[in-house]
Protein backbone atom coordinates (compact mmCIF):
# COMPACT_ATOMS: atom_id res chain seq x y z
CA UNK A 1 -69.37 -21.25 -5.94
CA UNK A 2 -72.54 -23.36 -5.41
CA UNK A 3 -70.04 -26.33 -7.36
CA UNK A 4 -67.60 -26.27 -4.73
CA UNK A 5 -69.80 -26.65 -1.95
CA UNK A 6 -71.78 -29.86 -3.68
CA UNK A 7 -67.89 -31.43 -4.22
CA UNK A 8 -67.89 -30.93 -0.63
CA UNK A 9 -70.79 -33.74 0.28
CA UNK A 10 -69.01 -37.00 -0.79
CA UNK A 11 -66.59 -35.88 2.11
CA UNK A 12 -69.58 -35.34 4.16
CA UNK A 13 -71.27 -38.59 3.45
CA UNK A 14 -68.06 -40.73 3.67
CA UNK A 15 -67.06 -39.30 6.98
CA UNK A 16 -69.57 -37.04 9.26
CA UNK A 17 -67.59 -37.36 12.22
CA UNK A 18 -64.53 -36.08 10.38
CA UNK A 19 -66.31 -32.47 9.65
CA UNK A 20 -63.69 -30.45 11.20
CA UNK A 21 -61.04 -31.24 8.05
CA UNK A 22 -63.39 -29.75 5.57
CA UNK A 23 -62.62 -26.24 4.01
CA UNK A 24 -64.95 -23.61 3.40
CA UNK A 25 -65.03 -22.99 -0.13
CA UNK A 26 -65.44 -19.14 -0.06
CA UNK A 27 -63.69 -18.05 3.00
CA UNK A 28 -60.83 -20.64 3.41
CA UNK A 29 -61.65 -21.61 6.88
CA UNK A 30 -62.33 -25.04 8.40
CA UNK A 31 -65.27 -24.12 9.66
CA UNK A 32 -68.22 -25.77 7.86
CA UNK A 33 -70.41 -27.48 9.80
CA UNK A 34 -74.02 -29.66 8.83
CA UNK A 35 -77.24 -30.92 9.53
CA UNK A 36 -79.50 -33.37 8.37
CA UNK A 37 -83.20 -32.46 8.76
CA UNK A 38 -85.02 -36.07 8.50
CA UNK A 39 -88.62 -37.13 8.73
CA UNK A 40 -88.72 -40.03 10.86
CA UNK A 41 -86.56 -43.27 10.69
CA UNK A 42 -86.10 -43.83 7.03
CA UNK A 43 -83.64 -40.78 7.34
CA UNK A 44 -84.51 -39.27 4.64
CA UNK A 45 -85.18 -35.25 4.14
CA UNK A 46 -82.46 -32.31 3.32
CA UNK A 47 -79.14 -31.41 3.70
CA UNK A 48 -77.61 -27.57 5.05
CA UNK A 49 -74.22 -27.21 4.94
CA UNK A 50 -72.94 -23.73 6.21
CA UNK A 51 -69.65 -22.38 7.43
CA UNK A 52 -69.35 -20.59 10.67
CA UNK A 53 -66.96 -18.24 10.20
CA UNK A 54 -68.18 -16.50 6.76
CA UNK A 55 -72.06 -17.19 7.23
CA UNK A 56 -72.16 -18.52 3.65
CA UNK A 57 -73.52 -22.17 2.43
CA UNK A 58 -75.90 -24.31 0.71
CA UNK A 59 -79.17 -26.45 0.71
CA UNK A 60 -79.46 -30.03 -0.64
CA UNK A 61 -83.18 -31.15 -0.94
CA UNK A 62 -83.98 -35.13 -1.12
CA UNK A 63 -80.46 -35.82 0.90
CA UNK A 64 -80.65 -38.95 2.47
CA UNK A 65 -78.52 -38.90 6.03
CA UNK A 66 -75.67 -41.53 6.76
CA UNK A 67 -75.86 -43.90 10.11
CA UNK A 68 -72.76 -41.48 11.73
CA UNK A 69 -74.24 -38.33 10.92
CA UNK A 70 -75.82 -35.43 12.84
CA UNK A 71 -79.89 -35.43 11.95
CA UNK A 72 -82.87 -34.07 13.48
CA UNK A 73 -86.66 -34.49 13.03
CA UNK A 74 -88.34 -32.00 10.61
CA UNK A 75 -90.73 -31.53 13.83
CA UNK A 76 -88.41 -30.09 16.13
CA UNK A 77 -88.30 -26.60 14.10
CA UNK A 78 -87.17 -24.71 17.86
CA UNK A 79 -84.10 -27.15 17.67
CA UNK A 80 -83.58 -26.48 14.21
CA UNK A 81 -83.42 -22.78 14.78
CA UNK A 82 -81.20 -22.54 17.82
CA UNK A 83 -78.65 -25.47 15.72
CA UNK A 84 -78.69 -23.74 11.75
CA UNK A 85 -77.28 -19.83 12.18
CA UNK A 86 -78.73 -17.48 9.88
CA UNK A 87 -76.51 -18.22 6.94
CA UNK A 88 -76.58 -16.27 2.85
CA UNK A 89 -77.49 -19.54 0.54
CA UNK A 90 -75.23 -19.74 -2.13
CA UNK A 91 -77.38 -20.17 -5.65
CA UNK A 92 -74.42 -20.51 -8.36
């Protein structure tokens, strides 16, 4: 499962704004959604990608964020909390 949500990123990458036409790979549902966490302007930090409807996703370390997509400092950790839902991390 872990697979299918990595073949998801290049999608992710190429077009952030477009994250409503992505498909869950476990549940089926367009509901994935993303967020960079950054550290400062380089952009550079990790990667969550979860889906809404099933709770289910994964975490990309050393994930660089494009210019369109949603980011947040790693120092806003209230933000980050209220933003991210409690999601099961998908290991394989």
């Amino acid at each position: 499962m872990y697979k299918k949500w990595i073949k998801l990123i290049p999608d992710l990458t190429d077009n952030p704004e477009q994250i409503e036409l992505l498909v869950c790979p476990n549940c089926m549902e367009r509901k994935v959604d993303y967020l960079y966490i950054v550290r400062g302007k380089d952009r550079m930090g990790y990667l969550q990608i979860w889906c809404n409807s099933c709770l289910t996703g994964i975490y990309v370390s050393r994930a660089k964020a494009p210019e369109k997509a949603k980011v947040i400092d790693f120092k806003q950790k209230d933000e980050i909390m209220k933003i991210i839902p409690k999601y099961k991390f998908v290991n394989e």
